[in-house]
N, C-alpha and C. Protein backbone atom coordinates (compact mmCIF):
# COMPACT_ATOMS: atom_id res chain seq x y z
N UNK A 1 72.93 22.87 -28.86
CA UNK A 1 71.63 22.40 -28.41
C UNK A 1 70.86 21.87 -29.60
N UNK A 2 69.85 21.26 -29.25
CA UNK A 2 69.20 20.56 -30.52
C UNK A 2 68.27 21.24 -30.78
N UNK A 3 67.33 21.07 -31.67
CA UNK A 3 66.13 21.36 -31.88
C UNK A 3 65.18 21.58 -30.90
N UNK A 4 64.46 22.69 -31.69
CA UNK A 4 63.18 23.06 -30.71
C UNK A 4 62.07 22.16 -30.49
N UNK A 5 61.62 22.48 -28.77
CA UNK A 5 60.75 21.53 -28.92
C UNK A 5 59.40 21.80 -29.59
N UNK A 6 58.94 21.13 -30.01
CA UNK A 6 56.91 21.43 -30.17
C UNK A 6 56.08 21.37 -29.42
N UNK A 7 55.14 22.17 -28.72
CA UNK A 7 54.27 22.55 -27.87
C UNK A 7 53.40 22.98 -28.53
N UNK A 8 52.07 22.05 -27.88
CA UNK A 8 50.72 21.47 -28.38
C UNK A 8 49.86 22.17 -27.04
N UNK A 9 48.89 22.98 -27.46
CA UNK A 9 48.23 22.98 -25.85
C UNK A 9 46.46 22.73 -26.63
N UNK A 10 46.12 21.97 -25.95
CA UNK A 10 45.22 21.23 -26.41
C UNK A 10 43.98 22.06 -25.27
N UNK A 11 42.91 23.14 -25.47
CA UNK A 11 42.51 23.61 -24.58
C UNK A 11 40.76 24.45 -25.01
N UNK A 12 40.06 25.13 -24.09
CA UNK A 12 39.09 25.55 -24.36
C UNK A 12 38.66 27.43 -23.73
N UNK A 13 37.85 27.85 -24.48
CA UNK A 13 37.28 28.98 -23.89
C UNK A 13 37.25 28.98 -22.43
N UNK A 14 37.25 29.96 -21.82
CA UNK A 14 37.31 29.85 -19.96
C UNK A 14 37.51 28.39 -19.32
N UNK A 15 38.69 27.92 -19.30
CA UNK A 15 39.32 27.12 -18.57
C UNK A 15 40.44 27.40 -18.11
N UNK A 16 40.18 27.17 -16.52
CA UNK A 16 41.18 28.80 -16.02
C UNK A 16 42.49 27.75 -16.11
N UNK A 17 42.71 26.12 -15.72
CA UNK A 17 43.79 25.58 -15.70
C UNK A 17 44.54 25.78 -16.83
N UNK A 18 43.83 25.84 -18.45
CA UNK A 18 44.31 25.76 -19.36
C UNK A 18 45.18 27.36 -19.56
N UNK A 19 44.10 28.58 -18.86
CA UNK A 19 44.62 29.63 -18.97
C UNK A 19 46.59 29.57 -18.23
N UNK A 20 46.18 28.99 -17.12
CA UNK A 20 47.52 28.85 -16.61
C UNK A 20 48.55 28.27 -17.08
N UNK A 21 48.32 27.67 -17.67
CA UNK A 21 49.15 26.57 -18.39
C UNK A 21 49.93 27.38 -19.57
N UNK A 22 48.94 28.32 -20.41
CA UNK A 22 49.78 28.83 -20.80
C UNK A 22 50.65 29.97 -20.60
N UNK A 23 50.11 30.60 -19.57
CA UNK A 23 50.88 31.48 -18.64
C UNK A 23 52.31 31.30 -18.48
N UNK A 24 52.34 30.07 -18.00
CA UNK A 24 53.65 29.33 -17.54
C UNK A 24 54.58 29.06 -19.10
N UNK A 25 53.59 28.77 -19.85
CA UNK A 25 54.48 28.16 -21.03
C UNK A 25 55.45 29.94 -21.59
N UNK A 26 54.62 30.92 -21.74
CA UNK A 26 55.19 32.39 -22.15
C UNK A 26 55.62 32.94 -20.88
N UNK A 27 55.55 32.58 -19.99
CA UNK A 27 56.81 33.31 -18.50
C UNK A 27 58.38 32.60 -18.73
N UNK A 28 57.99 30.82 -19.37
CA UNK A 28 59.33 30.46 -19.57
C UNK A 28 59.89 30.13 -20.92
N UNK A 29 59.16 30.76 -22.02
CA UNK A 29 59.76 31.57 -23.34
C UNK A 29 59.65 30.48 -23.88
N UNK A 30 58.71 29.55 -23.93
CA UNK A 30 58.30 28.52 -24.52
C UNK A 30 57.25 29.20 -25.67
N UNK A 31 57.42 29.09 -26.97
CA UNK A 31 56.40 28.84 -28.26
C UNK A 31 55.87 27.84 -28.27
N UNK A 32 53.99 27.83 -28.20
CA UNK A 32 53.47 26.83 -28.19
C UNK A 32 52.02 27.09 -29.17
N UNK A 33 51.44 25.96 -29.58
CA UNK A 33 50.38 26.18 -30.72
C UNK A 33 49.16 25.70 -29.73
N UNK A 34 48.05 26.48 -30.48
CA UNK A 34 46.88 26.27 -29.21
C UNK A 34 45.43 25.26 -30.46
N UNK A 35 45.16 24.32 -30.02
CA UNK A 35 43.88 24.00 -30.23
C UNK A 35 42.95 24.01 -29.80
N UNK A 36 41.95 24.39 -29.67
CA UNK A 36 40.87 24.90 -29.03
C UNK A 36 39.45 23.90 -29.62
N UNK A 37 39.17 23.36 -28.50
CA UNK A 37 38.16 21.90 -28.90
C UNK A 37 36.86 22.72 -28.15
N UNK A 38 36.45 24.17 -27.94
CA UNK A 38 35.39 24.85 -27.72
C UNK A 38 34.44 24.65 -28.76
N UNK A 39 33.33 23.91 -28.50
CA UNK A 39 32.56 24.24 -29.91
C UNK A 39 32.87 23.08 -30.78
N UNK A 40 33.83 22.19 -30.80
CA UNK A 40 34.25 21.18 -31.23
C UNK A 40 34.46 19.85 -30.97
N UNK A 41 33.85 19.40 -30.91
CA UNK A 41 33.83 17.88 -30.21
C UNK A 41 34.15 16.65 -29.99
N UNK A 42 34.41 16.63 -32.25
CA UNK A 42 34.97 16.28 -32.73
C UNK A 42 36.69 15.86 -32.34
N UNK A 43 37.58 17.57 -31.91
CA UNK A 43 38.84 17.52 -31.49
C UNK A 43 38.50 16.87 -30.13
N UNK A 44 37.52 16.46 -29.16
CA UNK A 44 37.97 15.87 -28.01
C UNK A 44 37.66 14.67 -28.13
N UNK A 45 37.15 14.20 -29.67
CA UNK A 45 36.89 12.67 -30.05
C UNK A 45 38.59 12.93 -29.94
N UNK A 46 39.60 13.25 -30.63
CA UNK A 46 40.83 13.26 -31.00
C UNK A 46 41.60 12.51 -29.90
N UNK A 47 41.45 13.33 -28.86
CA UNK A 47 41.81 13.04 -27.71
C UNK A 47 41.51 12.07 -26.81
N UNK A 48 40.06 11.72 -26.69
CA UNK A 48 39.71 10.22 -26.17
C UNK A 48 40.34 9.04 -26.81
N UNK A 49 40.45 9.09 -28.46
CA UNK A 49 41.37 7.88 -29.12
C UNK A 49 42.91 8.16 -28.71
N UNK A 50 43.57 9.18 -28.84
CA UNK A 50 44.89 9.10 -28.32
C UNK A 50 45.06 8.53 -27.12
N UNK A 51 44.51 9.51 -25.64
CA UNK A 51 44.80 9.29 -24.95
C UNK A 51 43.90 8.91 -23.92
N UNK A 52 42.80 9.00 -24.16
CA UNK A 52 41.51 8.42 -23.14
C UNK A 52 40.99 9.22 -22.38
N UNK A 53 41.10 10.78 -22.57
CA UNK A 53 40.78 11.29 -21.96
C UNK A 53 40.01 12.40 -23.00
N UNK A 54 38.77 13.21 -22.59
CA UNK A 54 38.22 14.10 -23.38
C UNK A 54 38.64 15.65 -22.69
N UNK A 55 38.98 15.76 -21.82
CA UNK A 55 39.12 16.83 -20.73
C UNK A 55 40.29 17.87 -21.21
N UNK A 56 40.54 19.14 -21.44
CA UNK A 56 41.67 20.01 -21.19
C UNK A 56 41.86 20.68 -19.83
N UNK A 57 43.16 21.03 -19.93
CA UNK A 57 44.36 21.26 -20.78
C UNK A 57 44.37 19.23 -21.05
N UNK A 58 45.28 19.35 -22.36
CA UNK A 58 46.14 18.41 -22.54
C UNK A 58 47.39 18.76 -23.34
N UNK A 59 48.41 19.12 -23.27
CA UNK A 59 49.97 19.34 -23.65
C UNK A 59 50.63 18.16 -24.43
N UNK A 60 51.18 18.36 -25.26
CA UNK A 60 52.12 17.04 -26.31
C UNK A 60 52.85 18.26 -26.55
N UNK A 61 54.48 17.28 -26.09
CA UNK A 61 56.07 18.15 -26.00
C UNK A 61 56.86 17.07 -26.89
N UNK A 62 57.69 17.77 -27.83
CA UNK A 62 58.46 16.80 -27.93
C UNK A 62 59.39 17.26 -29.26
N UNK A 63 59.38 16.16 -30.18
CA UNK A 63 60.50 16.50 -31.34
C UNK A 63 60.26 15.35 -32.24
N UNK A 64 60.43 16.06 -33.55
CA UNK A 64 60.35 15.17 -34.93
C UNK A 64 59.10 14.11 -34.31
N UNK A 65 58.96 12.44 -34.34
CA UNK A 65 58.59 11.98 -34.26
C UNK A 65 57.87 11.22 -32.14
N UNK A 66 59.20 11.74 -31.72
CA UNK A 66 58.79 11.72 -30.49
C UNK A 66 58.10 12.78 -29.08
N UNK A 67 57.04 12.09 -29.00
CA UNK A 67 56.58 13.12 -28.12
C UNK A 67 56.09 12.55 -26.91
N UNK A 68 55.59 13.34 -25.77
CA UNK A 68 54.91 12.51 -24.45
C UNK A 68 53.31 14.11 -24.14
N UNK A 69 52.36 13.52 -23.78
CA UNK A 69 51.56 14.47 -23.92
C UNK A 69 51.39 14.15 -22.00
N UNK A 70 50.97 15.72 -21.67
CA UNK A 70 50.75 15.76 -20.34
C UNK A 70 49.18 16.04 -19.66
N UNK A 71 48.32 14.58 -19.68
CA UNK A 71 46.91 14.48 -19.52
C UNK A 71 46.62 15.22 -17.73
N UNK A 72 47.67 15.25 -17.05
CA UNK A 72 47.33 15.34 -15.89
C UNK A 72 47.83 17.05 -15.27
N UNK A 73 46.18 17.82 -14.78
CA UNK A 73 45.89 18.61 -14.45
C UNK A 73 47.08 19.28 -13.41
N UNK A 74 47.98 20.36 -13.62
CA UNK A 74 48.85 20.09 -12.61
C UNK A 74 49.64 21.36 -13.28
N UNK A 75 50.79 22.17 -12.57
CA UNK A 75 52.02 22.60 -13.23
C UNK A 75 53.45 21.56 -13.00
N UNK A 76 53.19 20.98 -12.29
CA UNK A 76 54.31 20.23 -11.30
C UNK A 76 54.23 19.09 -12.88
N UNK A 77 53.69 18.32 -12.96
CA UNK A 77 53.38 17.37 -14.14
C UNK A 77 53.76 18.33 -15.70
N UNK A 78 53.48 18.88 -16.13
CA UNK A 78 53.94 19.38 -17.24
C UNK A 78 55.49 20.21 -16.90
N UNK A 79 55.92 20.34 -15.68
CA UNK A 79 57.42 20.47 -15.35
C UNK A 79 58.39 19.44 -15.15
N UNK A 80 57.40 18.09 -14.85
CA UNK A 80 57.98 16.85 -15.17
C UNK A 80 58.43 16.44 -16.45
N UNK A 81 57.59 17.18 -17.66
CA UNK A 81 57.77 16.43 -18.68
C UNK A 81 59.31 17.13 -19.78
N UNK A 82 58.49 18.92 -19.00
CA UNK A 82 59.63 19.22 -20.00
C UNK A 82 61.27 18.94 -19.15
N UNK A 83 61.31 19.31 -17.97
CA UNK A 83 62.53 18.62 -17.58
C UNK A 83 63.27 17.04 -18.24
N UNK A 84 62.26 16.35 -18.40
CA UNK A 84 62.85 15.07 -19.31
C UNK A 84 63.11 15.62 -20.56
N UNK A 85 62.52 16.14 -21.12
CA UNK A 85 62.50 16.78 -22.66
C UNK A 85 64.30 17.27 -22.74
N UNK A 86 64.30 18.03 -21.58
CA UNK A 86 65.61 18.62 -21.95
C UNK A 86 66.94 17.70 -21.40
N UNK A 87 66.40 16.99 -20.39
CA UNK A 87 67.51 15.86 -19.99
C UNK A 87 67.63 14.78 -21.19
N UNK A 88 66.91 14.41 -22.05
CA UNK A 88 67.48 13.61 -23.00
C UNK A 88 66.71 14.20 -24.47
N UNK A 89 65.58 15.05 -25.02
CA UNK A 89 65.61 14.84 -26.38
C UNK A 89 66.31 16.13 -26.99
N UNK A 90 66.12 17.14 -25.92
CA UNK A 90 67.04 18.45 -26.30
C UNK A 90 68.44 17.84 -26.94
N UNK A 91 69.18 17.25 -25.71
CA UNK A 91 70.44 17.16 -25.41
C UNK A 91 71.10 16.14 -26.44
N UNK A 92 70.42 15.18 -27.45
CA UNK A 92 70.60 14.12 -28.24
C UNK A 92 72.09 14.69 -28.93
């Protein structure tokens, strides 16, 4: 298998989606790093230039240089992404 992926959870104080999100990420033994844009505003400037959105959760999965970030509120959508993750950047 290849390399691990990197998991980004891009999130805030009482946000119950974000809470879930990572729920899911440690039920399926995923290591993931948390940024926390509470209090910071700055980090959701970050996020409006990346991706156009200021809102958490936002998730970025991926490896070395490639990644796909998951803007959309959902578990089904961030199960979309890592399923691709492992159908082609795991599997390289």
């Amino acid at each position: 298998m290849g390399k691990e992926l990197s998991v980004v959870v891009w999130s805030k104080e009482g946000c119950h989606y974000c809470a879930e999100v990572k729920q899911y990420l440690k039920d399926k033994g995923f290591k993931y790093e948390t940024i926390d844009v509470t209090h910071h505003d700055e980090r959701r400037d970050i996020l409006q230039v990346k991706y156009g959105v200021r809102h958490v959760p936002v998730i970025e999965i991926g490896q070395g240089e490639v990644y796909e970030a998951v803007t959309k509120v959902g578990i089904e959508h961030l199960e979309k992404v890592l399923e691709k993750a492992y159908e082609g950047w795991i599997l390289r």
